[in-house]
N, C-alpha and C. Protein backbone atom coordinates (compact mmCIF):
# COMPACT_ATOMS: atom_id res chain seq x y z
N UNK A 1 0.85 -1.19 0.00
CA UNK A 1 0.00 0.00 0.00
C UNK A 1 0.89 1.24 0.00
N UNK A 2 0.25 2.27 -0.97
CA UNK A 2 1.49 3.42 -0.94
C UNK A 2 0.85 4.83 0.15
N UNK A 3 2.12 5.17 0.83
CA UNK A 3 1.51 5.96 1.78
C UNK A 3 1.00 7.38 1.25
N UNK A 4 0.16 8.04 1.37
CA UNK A 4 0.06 9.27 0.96
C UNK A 4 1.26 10.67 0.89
N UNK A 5 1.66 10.85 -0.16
CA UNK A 5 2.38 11.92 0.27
C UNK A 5 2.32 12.98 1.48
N UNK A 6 2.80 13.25 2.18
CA UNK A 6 2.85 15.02 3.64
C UNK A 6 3.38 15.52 3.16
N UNK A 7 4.95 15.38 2.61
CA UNK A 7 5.72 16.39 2.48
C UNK A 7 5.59 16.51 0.51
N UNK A 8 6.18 17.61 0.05
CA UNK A 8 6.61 17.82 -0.76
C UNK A 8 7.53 17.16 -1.75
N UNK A 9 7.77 16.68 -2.98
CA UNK A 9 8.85 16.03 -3.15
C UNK A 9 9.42 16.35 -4.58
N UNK A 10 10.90 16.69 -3.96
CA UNK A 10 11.74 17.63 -4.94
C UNK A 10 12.81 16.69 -5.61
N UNK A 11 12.52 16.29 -7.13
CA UNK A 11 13.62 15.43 -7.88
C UNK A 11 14.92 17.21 -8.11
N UNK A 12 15.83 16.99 -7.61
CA UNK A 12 17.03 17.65 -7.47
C UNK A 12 18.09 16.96 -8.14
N UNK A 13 19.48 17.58 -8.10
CA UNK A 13 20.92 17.53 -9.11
C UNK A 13 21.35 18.33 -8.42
N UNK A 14 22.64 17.82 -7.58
CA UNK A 14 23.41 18.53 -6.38
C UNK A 14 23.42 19.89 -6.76
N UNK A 15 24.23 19.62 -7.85
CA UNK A 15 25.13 20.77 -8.53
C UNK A 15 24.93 21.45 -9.60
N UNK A 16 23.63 21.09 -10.01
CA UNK A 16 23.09 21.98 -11.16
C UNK A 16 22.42 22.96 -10.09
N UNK A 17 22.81 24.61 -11.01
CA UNK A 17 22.47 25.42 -10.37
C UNK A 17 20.92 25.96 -10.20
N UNK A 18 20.02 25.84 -11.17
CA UNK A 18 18.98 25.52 -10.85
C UNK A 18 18.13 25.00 -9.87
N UNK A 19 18.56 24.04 -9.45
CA UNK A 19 18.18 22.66 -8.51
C UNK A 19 18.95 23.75 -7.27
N UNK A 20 19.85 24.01 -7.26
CA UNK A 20 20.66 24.97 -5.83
C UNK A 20 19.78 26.54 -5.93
N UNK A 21 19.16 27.03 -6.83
CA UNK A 21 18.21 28.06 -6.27
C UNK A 21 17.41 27.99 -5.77
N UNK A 22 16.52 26.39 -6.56
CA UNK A 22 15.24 26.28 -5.89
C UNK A 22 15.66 25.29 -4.07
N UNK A 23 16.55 24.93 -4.07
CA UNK A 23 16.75 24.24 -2.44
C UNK A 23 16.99 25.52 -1.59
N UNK A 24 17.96 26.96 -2.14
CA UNK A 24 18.26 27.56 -1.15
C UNK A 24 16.78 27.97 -0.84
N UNK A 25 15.95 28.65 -1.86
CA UNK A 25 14.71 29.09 -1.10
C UNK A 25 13.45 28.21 -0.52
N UNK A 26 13.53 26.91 -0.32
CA UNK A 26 12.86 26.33 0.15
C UNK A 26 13.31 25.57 1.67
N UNK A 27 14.72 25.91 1.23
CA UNK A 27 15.13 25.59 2.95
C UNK A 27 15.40 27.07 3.70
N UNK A 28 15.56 28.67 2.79
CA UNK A 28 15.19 29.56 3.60
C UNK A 28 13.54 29.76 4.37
N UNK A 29 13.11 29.07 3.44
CA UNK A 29 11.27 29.55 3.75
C UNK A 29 11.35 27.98 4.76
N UNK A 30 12.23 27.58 5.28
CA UNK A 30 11.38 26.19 5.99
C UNK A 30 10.64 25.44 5.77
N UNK A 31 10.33 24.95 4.45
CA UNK A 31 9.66 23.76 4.03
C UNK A 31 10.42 22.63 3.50
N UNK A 32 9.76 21.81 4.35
CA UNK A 32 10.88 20.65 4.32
C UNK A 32 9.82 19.48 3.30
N UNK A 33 10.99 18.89 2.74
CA UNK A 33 10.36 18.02 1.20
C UNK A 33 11.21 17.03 1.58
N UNK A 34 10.66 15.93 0.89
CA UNK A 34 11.52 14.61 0.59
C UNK A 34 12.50 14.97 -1.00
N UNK A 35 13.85 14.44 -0.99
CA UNK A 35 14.05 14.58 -2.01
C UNK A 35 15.43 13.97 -2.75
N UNK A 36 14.69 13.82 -4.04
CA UNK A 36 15.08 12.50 -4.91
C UNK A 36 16.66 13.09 -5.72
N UNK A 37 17.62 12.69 -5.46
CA UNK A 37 18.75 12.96 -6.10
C UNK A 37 18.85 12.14 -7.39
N UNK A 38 18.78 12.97 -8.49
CA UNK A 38 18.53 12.20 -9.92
C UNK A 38 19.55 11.97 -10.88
N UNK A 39 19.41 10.64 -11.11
CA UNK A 39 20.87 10.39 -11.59
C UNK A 39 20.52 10.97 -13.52
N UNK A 40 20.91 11.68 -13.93
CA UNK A 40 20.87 12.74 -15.66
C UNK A 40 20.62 11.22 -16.01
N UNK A 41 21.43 10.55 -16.21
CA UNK A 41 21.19 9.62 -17.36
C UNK A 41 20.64 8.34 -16.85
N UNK A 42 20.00 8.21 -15.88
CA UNK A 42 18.20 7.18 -15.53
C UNK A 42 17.52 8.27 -14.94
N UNK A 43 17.00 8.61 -15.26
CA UNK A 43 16.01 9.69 -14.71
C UNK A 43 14.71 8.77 -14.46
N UNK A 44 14.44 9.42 -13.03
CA UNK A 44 13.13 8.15 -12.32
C UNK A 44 12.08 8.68 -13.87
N UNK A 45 11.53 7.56 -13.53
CA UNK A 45 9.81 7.08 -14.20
C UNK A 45 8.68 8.79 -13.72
N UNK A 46 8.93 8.51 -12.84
CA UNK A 46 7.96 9.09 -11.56
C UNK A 46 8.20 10.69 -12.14
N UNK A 47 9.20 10.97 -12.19
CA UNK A 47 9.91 12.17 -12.27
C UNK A 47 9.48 12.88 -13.39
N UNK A 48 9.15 11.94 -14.69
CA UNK A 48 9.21 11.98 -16.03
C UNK A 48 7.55 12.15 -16.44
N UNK A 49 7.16 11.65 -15.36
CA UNK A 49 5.38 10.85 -15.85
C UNK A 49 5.04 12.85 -15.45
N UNK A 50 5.57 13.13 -14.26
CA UNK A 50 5.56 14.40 -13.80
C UNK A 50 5.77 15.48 -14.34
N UNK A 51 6.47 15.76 -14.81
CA UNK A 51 7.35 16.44 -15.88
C UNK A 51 8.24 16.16 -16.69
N UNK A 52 7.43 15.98 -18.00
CA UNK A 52 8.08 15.38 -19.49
C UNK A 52 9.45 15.73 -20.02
N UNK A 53 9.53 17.26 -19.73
CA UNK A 53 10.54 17.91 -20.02
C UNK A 53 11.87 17.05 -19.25
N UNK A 54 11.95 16.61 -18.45
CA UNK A 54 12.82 15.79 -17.92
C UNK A 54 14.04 16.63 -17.15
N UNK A 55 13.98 18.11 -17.15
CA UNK A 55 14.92 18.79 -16.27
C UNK A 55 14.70 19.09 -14.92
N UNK A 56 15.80 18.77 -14.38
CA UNK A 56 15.60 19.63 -12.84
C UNK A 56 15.90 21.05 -12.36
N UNK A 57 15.22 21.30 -11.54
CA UNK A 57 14.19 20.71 -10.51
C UNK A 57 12.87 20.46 -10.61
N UNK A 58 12.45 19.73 -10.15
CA UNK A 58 10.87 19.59 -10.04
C UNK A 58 10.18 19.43 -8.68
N UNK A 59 9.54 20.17 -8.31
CA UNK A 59 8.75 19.93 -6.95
C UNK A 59 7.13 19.51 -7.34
N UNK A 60 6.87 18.29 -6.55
CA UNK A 60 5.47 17.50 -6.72
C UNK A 60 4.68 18.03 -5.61
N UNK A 61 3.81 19.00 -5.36
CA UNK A 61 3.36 18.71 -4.22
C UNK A 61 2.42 17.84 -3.73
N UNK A 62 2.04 17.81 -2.66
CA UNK A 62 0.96 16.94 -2.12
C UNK A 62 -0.28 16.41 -2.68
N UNK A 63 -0.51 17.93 -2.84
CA UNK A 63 -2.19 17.57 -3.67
C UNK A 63 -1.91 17.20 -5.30
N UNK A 64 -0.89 16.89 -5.91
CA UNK A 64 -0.42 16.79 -7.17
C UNK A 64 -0.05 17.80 -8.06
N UNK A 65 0.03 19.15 -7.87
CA UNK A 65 0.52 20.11 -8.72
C UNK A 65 1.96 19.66 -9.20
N UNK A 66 2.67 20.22 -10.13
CA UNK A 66 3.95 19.96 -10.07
C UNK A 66 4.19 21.51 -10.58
N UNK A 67 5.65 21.63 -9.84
CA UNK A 67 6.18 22.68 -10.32
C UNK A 67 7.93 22.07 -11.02
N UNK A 68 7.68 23.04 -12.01
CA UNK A 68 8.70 22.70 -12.66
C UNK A 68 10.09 23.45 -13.52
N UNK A 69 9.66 24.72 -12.80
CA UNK A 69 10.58 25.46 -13.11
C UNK A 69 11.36 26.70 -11.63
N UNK A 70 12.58 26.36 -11.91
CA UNK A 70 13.29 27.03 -10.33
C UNK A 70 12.50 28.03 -9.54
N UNK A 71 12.36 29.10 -10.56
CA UNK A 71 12.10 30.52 -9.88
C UNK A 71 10.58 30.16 -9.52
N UNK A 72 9.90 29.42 -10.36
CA UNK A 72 8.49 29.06 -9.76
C UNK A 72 8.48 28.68 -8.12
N UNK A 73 9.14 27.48 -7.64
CA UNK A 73 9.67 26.50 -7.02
C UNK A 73 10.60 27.67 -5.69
N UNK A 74 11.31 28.81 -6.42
CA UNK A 74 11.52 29.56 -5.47
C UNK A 74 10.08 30.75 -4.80
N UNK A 75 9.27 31.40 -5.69
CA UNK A 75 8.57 32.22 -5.44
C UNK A 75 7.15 31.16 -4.75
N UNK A 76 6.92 29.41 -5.03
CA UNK A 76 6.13 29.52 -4.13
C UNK A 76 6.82 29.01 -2.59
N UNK A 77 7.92 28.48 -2.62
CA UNK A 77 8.31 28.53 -0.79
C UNK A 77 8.12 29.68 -0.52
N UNK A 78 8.85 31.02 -1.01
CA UNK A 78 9.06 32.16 -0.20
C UNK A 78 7.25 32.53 0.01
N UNK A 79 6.19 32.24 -0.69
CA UNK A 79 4.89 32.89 -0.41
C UNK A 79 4.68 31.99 1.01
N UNK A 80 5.38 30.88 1.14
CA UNK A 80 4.94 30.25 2.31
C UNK A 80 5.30 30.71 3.71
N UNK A 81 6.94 31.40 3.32
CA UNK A 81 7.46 32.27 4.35
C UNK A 81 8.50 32.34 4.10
N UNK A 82 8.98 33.56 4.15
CA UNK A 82 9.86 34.34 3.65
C UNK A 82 10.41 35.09 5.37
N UNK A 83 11.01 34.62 6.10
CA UNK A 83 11.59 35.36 7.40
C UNK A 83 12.53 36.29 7.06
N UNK A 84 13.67 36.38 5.97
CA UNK A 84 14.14 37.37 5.73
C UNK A 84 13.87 38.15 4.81
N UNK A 85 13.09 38.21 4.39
CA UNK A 85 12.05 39.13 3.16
C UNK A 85 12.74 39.52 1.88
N UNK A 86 13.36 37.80 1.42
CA UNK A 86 13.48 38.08 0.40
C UNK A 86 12.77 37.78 -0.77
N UNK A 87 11.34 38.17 -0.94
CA UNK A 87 10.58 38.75 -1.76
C UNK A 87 9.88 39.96 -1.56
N UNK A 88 10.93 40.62 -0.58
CA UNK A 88 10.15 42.46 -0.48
C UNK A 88 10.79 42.90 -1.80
N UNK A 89 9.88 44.06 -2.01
CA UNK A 89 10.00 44.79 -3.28
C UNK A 89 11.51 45.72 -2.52
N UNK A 90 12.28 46.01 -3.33
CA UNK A 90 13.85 46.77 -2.84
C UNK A 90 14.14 47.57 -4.10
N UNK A 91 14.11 48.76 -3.99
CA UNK A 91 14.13 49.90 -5.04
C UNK A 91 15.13 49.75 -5.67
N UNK A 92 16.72 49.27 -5.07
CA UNK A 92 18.10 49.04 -5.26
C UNK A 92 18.06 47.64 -6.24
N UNK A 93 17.22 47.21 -6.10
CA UNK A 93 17.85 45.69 -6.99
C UNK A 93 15.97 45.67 -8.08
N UNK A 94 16.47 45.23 -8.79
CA UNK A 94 15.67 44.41 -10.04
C UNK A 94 15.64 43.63 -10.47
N UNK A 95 15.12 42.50 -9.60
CA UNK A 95 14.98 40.81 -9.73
C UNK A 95 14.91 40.18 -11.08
N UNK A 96 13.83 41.43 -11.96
CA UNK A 96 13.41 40.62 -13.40
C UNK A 96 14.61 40.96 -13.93
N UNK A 97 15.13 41.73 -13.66
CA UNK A 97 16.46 42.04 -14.61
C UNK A 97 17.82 41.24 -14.43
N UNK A 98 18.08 41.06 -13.03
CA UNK A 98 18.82 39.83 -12.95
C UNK A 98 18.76 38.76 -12.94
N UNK A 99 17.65 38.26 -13.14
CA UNK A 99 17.22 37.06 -13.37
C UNK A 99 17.00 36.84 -14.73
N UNK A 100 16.23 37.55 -15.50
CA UNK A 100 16.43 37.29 -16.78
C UNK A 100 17.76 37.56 -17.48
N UNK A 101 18.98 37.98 -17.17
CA UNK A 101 19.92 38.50 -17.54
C UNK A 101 20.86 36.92 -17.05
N UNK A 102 20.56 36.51 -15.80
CA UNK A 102 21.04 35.31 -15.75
C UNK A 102 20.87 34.02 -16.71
N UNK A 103 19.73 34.06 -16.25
CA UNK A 103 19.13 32.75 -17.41
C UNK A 103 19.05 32.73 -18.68
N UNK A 104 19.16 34.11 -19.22
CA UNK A 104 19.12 33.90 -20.81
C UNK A 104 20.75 34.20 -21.31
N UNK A 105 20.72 35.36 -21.03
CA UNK A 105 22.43 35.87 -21.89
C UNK A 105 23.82 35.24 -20.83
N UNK A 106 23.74 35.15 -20.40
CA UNK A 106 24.77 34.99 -19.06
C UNK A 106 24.77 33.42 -19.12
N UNK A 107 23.60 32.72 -19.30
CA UNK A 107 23.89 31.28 -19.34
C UNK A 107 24.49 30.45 -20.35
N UNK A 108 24.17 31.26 -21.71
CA UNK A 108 24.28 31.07 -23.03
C UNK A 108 25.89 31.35 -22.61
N UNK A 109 26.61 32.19 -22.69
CA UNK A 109 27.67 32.32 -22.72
C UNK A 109 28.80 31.90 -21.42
N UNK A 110 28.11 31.59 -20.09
CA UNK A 110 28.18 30.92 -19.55
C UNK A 110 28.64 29.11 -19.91
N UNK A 111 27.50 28.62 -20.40
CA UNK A 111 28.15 27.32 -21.51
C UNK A 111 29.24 27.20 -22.43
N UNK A 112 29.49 28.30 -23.30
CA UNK A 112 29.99 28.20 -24.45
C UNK A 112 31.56 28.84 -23.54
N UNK A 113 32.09 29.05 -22.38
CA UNK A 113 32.97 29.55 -21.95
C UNK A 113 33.77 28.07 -20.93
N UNK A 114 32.36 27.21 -20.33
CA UNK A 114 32.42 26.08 -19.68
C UNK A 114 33.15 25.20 -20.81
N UNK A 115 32.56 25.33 -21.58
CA UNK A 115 32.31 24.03 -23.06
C UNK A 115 32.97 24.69 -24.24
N UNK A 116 34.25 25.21 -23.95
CA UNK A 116 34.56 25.96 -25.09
C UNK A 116 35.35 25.13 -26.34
N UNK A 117 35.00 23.98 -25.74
CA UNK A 117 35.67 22.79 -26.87
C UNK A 117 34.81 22.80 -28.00
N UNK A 118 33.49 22.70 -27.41
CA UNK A 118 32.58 22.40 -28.84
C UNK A 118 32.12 23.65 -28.61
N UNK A 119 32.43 24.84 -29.11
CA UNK A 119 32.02 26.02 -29.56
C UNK A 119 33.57 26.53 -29.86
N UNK A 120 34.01 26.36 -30.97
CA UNK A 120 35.30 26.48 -31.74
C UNK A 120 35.70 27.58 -32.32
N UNK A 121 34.29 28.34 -32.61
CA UNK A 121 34.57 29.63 -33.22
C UNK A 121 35.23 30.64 -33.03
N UNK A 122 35.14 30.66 -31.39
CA UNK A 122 36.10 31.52 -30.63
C UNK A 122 37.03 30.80 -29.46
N UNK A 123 38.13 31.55 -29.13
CA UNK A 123 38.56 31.00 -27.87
C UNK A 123 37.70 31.28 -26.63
N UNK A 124 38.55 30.81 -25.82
CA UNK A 124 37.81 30.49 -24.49
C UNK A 124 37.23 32.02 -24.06
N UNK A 125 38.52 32.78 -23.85
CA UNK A 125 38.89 34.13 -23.56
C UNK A 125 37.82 34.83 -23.64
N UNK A 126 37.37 34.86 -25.25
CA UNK A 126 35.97 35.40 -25.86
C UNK A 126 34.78 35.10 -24.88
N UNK A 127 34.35 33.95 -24.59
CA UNK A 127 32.93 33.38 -24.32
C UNK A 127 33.00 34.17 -22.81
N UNK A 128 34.11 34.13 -22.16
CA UNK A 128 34.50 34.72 -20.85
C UNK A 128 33.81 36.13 -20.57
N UNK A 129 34.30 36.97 -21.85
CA UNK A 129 34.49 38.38 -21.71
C UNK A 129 32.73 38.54 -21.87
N UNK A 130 32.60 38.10 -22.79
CA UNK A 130 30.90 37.87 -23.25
C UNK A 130 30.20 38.08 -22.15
N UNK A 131 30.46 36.76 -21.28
CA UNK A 131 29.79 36.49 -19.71
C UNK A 131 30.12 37.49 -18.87
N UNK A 132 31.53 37.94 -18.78
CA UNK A 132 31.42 39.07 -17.80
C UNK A 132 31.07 40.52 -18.04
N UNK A 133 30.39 40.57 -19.28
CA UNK A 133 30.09 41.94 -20.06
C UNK A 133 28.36 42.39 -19.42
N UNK A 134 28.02 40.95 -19.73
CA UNK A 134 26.79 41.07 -19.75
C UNK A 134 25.89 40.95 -18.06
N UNK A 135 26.66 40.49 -17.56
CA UNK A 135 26.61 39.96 -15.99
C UNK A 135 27.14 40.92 -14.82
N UNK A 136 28.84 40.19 -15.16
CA UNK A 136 29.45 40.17 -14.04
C UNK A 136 29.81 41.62 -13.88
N UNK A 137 30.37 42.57 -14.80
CA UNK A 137 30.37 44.13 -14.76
C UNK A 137 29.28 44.58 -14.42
N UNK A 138 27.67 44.57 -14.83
CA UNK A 138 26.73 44.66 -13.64
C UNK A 138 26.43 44.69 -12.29
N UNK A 139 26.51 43.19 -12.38
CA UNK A 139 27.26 43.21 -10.81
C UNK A 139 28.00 43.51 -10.19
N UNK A 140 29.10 44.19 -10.20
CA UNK A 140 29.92 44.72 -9.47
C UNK A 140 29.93 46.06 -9.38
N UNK A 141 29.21 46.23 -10.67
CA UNK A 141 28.50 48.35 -10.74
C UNK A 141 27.66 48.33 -8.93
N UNK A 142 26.63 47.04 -9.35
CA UNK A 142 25.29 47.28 -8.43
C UNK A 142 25.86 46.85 -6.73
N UNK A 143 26.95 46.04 -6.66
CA UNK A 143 27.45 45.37 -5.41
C UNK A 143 28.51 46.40 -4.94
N UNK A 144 28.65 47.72 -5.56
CA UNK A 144 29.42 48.60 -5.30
C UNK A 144 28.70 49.89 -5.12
N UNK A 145 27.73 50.07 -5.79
CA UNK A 145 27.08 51.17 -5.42
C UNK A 145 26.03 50.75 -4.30
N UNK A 146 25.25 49.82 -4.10
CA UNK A 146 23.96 49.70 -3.60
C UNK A 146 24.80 48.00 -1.96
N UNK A 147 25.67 47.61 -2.27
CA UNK A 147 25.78 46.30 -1.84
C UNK A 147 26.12 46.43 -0.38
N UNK A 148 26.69 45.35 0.49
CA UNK A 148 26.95 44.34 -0.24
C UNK A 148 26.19 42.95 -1.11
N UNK A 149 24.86 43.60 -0.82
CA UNK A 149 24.11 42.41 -1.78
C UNK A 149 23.48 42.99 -2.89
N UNK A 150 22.72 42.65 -3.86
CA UNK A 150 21.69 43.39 -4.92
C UNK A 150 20.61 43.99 -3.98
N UNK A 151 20.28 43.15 -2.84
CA UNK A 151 19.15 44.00 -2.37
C UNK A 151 19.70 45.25 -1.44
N UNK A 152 21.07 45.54 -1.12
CA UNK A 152 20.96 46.54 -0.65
C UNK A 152 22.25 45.81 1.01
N UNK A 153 21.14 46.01 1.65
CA UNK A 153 21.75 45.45 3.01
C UNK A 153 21.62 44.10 3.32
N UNK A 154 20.49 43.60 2.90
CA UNK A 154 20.31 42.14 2.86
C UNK A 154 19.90 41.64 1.63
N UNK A 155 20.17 40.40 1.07
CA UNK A 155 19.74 39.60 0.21
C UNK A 155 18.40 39.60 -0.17
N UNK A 156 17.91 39.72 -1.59
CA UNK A 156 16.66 39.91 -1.97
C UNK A 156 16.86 38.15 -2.69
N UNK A 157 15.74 38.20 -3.85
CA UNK A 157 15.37 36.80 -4.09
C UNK A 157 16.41 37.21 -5.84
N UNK A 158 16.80 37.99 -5.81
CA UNK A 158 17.46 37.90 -6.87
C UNK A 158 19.05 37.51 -6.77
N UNK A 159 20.01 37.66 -5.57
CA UNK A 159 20.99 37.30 -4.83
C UNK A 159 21.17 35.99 -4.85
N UNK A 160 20.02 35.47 -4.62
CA UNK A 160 19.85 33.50 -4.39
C UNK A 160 19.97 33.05 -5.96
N UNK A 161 18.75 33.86 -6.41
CA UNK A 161 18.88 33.39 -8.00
C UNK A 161 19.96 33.19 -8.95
N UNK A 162 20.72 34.20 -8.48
CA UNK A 162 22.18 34.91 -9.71
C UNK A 162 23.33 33.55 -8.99
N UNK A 163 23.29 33.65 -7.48
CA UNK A 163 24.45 33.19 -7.25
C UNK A 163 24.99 31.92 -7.39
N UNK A 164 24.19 30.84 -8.19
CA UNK A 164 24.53 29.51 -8.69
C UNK A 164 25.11 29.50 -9.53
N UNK A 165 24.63 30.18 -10.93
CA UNK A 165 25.48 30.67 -12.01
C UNK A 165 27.00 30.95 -11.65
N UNK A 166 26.82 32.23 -10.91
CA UNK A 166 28.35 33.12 -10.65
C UNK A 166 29.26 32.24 -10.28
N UNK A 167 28.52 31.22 -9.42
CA UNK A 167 29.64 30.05 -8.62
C UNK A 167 30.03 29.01 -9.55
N UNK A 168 29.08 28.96 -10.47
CA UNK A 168 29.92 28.05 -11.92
C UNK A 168 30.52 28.89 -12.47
N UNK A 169 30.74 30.19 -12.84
CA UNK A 169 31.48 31.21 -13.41
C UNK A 169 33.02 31.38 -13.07
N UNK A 170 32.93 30.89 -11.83
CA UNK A 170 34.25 31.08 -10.51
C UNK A 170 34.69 30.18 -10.86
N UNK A 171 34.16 29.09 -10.77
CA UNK A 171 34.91 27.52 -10.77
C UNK A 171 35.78 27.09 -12.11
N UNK A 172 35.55 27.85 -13.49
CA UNK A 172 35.78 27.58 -14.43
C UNK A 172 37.32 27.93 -14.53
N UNK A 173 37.85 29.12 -14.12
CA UNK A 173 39.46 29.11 -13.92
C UNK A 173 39.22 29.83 -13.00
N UNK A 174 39.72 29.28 -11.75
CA UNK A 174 39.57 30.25 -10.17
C UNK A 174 40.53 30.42 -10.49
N UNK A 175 41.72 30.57 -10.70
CA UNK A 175 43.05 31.60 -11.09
C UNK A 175 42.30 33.12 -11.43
N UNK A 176 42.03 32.86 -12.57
CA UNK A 176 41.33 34.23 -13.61
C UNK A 176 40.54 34.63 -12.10
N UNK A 177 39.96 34.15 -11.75
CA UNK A 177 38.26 34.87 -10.96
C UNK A 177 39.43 35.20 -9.75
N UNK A 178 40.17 34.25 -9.45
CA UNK A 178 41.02 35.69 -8.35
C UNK A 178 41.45 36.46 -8.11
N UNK A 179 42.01 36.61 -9.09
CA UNK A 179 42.69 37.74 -10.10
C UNK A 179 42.11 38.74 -10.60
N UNK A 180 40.49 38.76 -10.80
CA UNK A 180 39.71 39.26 -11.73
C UNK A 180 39.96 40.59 -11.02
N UNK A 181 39.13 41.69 -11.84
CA UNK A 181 38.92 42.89 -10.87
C UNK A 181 37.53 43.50 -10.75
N UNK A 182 37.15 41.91 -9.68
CA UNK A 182 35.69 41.94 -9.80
C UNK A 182 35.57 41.92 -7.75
N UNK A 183 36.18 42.88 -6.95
CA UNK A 183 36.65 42.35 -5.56
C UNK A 183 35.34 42.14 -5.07
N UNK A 184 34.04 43.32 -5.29
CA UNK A 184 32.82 43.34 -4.89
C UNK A 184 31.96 42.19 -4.86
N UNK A 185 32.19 41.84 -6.31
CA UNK A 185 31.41 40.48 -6.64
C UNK A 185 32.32 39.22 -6.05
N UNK A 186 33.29 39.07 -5.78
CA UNK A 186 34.40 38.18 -5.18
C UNK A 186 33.93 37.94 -3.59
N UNK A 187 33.59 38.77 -3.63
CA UNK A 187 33.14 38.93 -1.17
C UNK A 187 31.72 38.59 -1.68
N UNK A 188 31.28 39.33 -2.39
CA UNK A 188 29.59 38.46 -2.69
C UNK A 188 29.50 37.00 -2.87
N UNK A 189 30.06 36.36 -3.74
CA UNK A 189 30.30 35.11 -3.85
C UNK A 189 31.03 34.16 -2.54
N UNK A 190 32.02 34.72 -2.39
CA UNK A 190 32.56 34.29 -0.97
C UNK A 190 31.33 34.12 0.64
N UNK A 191 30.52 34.98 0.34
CA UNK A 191 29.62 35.22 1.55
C UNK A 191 28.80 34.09 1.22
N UNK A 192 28.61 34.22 0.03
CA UNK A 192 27.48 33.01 -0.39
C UNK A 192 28.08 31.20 0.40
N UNK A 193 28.92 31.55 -0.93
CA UNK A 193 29.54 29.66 -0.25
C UNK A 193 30.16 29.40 1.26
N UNK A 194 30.16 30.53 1.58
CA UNK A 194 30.47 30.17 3.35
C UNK A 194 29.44 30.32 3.88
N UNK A 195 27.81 30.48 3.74
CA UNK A 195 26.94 30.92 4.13
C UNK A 195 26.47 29.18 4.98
N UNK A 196 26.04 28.94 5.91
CA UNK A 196 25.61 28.06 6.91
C UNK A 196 24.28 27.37 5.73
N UNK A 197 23.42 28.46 4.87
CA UNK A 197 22.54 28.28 4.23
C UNK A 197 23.09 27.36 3.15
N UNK A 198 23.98 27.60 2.21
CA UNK A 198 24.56 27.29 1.24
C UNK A 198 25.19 25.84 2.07
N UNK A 199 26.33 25.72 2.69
CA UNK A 199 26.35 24.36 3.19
C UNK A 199 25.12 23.04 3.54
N UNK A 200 23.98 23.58 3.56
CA UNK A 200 23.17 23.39 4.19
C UNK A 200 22.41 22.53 2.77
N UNK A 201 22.02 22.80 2.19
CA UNK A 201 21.76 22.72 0.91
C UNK A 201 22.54 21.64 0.09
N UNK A 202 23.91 21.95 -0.07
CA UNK A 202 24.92 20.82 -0.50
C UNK A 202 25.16 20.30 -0.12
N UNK A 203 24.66 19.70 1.41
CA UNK A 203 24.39 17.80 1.96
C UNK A 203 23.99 17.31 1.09
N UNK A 204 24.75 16.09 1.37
CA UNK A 204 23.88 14.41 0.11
C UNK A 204 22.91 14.49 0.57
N UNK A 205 22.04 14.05 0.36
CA UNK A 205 21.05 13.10 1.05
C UNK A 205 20.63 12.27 0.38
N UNK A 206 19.93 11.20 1.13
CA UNK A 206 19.21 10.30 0.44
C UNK A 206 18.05 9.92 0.29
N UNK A 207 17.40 9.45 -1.13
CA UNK A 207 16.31 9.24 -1.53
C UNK A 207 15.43 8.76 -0.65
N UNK A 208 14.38 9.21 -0.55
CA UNK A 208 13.33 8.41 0.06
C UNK A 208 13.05 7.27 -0.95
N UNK A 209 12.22 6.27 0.22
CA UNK A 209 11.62 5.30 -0.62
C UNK A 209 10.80 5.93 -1.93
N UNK A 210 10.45 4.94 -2.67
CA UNK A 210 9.76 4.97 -4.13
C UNK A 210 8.50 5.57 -4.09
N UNK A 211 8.15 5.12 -3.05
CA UNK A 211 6.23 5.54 -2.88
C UNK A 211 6.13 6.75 -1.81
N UNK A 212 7.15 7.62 -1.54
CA UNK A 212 6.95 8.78 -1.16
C UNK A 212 6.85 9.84 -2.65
């Protein structure tokens, strides 16, 4: 007999950054989910029957909705509770703008800077400058005039959003990113991955049974 779902249940990917926006704001808002660490190449049944598209994250809830896209997945924990209010409106930061600036241009070139093997046209160097044209000089305009976060004094919901990306941005030659002369955005990022929240998040865990 299968037990009824209580909790929530989130098919996740440690390290895809996606999957790390939608965990930070669902373990800031305190809702706790069961959740399925998905291996890319068997992707559960369950997961799939749920959402066809087959990317993570996906949150199932209880009553059967599925959500299936991050920022969704982030904006409904935070409606559930948000203790540090990061979905107050903050005159200093512009969520749609960094967020869409993340996910569309910044990711695109983001890849092609990761993966600069199969994108041949240019060197690496190029896809780099691209990404930090469109992004990371932003950010360090806005983390210098308004910071140390986008929202100002504390973290808005656009801070959580951006900072998965940036941390694949870093990782790609941490030489270059130490070096960079990006110091603002460097202590931003730094605050992040030392953050109790961020550790918190990048525990393994393990799957619940099948019929949760």
């Amino acid at each position: 007999m299968h037990c009824p779902m209580t909790r929530p249940l989130l098919y996740s990917f440690r390290r895809c950054p996606y999957a790390i926006r939608a965990r930070l704001a669902l373990t800031q808002a305190g809702v706790a989910v069961n959740t399925v660490e998905v291996d890319l190449k068997h992707k559960p049944a369950a997961m799939l029957a749920a959402s066809p598209a087959g990317t993570v994250p996906v949150l199932v809830l209880p009553g059967g909705d599925v959500l299936s896209q991050s920022l969704d997945i982030m904006r409904w924990a935070l409606a559930q509770h948000d203790p540090a209010g990061w979905s107050r409106p903050v005159a200093v930061a512009d969520d749609e703008f960094w967020i869409k600036t993340t996910d569309r241009a910044f990711k695109h070139w983001l890849d092609r800077y990761k993966y600069f093997q199969r994108h041949p046209a240019h060197p690496q160097a190029h896809y780099r400058q691209q990404a930090v044209d469109c992004l990371l000089s932003p950010l360090e305009h806005a983390l210098n005039t308004h910071g140390p976060w986008l929202g100002g004094a504390q973290p808005v919901l656009a801070d959580a959003a951006v900072f998965p990306f940036v941390r694949q941005f870093a990782g790609v030659e941490p030489a270059w990113w130490a070096a960079s002369p990006f110091p603002a955005a460097r202590a931003w990022l730094h605050a992040w991955l030392n953050s109790p929240l961020f550790h918190s998040v990048m525990q393994k865990t393990a799957s619940p049974p099948p019929n949760l």
